[in-house]
N, C-alpha and C. Protein backbone atom coordinates (compact mmCIF):
# COMPACT_ATOMS: atom_id res chain seq x y z
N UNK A 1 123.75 94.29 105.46
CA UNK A 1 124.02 92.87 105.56
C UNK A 1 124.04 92.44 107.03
N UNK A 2 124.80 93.26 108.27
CA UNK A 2 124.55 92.78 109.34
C UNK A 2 123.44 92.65 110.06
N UNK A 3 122.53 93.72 109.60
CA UNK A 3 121.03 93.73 109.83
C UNK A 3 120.58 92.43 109.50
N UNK A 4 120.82 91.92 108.01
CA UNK A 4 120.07 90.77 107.46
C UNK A 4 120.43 89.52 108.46
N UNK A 5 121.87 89.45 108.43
CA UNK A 5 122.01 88.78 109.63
C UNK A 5 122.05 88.78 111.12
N UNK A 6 121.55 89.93 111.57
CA UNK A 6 120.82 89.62 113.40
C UNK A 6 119.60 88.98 113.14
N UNK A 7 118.76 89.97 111.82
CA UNK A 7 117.17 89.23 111.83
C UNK A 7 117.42 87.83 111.67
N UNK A 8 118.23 87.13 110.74
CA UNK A 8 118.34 85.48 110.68
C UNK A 8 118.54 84.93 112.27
N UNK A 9 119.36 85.36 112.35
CA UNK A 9 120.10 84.84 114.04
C UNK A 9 118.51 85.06 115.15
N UNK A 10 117.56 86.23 115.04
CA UNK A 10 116.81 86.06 115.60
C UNK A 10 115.50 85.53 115.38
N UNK A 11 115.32 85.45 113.61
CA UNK A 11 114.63 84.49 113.66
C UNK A 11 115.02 82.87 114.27
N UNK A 12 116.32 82.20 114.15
CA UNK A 12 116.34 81.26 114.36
C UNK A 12 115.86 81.05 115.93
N UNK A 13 116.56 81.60 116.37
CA UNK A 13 116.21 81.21 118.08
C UNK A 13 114.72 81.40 118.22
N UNK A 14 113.73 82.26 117.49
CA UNK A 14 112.56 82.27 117.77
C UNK A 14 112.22 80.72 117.64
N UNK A 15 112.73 79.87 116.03
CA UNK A 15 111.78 79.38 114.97
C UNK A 15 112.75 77.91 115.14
N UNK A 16 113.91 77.90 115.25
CA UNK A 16 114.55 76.56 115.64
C UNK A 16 113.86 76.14 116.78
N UNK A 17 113.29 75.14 116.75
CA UNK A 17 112.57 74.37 117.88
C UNK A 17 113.92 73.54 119.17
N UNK A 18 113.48 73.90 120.03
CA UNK A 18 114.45 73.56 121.10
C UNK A 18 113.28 73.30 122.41
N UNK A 19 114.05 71.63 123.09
CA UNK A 19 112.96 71.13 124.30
C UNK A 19 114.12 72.24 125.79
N UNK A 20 113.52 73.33 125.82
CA UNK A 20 114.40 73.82 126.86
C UNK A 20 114.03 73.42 128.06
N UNK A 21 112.89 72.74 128.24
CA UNK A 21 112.85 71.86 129.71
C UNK A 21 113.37 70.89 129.45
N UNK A 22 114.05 70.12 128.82
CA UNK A 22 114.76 68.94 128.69
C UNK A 22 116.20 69.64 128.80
N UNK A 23 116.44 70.44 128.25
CA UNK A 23 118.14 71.29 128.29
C UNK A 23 117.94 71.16 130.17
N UNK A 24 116.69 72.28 130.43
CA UNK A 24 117.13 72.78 131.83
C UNK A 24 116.98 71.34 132.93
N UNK A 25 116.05 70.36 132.65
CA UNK A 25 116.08 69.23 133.29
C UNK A 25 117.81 68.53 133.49
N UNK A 26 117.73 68.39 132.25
CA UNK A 26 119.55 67.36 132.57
C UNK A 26 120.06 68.68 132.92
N UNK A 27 120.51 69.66 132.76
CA UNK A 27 121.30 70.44 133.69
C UNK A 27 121.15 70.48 134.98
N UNK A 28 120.22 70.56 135.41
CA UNK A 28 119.48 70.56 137.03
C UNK A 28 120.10 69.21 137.68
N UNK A 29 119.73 67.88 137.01
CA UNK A 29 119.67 67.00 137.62
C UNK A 29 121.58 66.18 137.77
N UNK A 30 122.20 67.27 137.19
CA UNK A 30 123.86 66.71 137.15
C UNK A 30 124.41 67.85 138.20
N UNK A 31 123.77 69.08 137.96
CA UNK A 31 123.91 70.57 138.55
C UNK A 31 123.06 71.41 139.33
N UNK A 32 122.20 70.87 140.83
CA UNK A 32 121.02 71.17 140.62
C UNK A 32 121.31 72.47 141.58
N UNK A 33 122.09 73.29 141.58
CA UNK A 33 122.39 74.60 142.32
C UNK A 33 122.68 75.60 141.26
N UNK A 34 122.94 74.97 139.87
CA UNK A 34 122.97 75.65 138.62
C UNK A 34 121.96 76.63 138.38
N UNK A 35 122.15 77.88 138.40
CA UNK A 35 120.97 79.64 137.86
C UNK A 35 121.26 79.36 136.43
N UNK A 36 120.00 79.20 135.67
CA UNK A 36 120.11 78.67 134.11
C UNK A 36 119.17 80.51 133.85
N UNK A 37 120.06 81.05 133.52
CA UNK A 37 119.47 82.14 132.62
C UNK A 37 118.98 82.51 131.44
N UNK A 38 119.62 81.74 130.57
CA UNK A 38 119.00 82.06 129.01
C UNK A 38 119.42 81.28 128.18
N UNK A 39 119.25 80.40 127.15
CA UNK A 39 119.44 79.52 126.08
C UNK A 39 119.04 80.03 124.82
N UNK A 40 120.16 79.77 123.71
CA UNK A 40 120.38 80.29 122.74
C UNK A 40 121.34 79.69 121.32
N UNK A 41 120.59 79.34 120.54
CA UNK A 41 120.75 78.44 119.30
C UNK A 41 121.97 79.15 118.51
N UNK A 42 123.34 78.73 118.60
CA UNK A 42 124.54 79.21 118.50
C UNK A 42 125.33 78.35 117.16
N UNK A 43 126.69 79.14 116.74
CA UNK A 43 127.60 78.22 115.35
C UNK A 43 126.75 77.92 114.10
N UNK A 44 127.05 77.00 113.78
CA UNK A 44 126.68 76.62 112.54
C UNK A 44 124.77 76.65 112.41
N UNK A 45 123.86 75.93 113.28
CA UNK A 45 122.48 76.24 113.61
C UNK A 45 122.15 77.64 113.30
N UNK A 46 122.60 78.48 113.54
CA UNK A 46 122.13 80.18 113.49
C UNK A 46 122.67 80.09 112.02
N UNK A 47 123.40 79.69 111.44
CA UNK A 47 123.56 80.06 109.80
C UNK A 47 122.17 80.08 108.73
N UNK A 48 122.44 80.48 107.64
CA UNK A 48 120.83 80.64 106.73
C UNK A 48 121.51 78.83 106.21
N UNK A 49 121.07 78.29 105.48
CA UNK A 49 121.06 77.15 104.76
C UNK A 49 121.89 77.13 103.98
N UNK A 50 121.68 78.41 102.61
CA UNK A 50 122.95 78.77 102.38
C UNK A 50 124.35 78.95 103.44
N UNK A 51 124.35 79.53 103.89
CA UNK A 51 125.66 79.48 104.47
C UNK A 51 126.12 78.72 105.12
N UNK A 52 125.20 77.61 105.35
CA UNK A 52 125.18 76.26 106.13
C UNK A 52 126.14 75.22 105.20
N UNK A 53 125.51 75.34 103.86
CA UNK A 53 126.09 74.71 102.43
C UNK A 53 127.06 75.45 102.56
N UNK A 54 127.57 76.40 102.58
CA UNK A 54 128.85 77.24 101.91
C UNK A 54 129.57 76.58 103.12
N UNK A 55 129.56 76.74 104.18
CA UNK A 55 130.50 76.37 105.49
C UNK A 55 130.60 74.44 105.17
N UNK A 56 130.17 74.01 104.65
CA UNK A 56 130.10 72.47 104.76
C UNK A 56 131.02 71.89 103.68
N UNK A 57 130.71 73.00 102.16
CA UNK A 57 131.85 72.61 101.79
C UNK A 57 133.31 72.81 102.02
N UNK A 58 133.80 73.82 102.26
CA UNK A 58 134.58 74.61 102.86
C UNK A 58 135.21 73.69 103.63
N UNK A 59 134.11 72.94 104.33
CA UNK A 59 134.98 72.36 105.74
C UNK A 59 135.11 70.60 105.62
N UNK A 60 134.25 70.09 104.58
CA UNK A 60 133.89 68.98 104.54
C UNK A 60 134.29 68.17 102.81
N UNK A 61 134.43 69.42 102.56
CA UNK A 61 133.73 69.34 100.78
C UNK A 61 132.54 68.59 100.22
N UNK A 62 131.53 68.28 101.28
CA UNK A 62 130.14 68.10 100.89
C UNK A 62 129.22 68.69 101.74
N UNK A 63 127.97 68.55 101.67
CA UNK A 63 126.71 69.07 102.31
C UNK A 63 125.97 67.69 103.47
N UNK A 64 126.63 68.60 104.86
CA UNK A 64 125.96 67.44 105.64
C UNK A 64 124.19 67.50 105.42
N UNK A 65 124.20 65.94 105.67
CA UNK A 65 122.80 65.61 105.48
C UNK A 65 122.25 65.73 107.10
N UNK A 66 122.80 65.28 108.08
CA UNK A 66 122.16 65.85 109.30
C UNK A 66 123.73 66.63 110.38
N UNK A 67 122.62 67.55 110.96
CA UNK A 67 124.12 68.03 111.96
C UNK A 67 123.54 68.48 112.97
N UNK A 68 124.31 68.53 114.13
CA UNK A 68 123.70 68.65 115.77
C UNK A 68 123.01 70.69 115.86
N UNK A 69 122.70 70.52 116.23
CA UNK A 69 121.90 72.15 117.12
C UNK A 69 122.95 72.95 118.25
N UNK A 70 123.32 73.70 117.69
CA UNK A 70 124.33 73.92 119.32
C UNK A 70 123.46 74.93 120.13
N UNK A 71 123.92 74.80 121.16
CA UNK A 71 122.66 75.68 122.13
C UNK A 71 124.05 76.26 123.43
N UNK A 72 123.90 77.16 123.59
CA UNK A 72 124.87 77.74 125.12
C UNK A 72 123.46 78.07 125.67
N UNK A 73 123.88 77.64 127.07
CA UNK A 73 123.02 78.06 128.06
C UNK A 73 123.93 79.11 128.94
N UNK A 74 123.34 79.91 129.46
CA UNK A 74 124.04 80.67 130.12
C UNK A 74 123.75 80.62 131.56
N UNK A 75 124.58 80.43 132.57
CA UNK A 75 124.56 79.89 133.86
C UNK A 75 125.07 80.89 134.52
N UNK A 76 124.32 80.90 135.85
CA UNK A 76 125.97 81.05 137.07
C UNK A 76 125.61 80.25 138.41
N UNK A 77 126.91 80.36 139.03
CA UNK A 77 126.53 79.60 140.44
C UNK A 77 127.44 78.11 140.53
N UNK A 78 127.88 78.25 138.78
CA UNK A 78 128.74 76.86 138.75
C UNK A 78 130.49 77.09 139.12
N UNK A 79 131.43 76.58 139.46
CA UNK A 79 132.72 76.41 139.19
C UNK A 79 132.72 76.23 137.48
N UNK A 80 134.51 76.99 137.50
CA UNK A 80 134.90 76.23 136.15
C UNK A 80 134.53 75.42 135.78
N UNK A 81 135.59 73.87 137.03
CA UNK A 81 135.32 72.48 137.00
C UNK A 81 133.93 71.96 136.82
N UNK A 82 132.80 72.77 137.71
CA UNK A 82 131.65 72.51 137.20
C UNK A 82 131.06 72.18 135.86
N UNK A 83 131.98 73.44 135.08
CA UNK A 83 131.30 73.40 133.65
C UNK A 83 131.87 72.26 132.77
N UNK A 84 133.00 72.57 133.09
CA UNK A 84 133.79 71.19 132.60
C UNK A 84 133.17 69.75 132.78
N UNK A 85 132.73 69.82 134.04
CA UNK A 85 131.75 68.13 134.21
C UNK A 85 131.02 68.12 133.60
N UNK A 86 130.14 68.92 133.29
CA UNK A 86 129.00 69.61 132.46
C UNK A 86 129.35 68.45 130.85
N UNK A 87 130.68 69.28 130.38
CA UNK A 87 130.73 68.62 128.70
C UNK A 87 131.18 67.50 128.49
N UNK A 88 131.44 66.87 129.85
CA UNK A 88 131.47 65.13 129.68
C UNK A 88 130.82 64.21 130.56
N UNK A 89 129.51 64.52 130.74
CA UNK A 89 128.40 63.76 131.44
C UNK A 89 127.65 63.03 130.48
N UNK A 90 127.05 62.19 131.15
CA UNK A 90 126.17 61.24 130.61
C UNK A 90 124.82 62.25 130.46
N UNK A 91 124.50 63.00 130.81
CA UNK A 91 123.56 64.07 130.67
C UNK A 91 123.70 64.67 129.22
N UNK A 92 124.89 65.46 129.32
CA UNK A 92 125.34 65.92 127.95
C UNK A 92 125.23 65.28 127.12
N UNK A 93 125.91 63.86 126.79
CA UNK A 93 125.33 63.25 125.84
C UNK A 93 124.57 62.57 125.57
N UNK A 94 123.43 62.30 126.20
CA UNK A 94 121.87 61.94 126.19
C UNK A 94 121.24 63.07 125.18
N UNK A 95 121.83 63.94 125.63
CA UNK A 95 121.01 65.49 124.86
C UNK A 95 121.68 65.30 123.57
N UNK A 96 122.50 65.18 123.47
CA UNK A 96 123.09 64.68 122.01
C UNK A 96 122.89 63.55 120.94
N UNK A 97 122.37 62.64 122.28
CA UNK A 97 122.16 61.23 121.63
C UNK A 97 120.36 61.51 121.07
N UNK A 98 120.10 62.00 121.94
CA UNK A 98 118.01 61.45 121.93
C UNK A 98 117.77 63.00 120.89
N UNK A 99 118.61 64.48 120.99
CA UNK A 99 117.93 65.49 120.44
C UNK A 99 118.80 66.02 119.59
N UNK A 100 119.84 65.68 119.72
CA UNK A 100 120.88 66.14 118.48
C UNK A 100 121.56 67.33 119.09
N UNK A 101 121.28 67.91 120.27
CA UNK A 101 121.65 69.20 120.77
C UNK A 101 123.38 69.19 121.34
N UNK A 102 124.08 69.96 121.09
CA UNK A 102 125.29 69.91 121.33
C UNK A 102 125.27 71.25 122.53
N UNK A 103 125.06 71.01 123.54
CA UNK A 103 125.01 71.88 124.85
C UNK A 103 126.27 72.50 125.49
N UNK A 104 126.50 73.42 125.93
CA UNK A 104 127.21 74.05 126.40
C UNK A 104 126.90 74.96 127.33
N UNK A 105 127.65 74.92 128.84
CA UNK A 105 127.29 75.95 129.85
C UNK A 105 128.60 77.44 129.49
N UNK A 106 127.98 78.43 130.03
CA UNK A 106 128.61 79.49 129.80
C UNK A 106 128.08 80.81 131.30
N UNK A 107 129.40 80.50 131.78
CA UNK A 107 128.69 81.02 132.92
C UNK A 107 128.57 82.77 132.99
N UNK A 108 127.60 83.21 133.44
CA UNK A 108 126.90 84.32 133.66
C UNK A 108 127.47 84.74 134.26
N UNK A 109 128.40 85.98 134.55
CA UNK A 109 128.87 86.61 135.83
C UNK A 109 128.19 87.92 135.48
């Protein structure tokens, strides 16, 4: 079963479509000393459909009809505070507003 689920988890990040020059653009342009290392389709997004449904009722008691993409990027070079500016910029939620992506820095040490 954990097998079944790395292959899901890695199909998704192959096969979930993500604009990662648009991720790495608004990061750059709020953070532009930011080392963007790797991006990666994270939470509820990496679930199969099923388990997407099973987690929705669970949490909702219905089946969302649309829900955001979460993505961690993995950084370094930022402050804490950095990252923190990071999840309440007008950047951040542009990416939320125009792509549905719910972004998150995670810094690389």
């Amino acid at each position: 079963m954990k097998l079944l689920f790395e292959n899901w988890r890695q199909y998704l990040n192959e096969n979930v479509e993500i604009d990662k020059e648009a991720i790495k653009s608004s990061i750059l342009f709020l953070l532009p000393h930011a080392e963007i290392h790797d991006m990666e389709v994270v939470g509820s997004s990496a679930l199969s459909p099923e388990e997407q449904h099973q987690q929705d009722i669970e949490k909702y008691g219905y089946t969302q009809e649309e829900r955001d993409i979460d993505v961690v990027v993995y950084v370094s070079g930022l402050s804490h505070e950095e990252v923190e500016r990071w999840a309440f910029s007008e950047q951040a939620q542009e990416l939320e507003d125009v792509y549905s992506y719910d972004v998150q820095l995670e810094n690389k040490i």
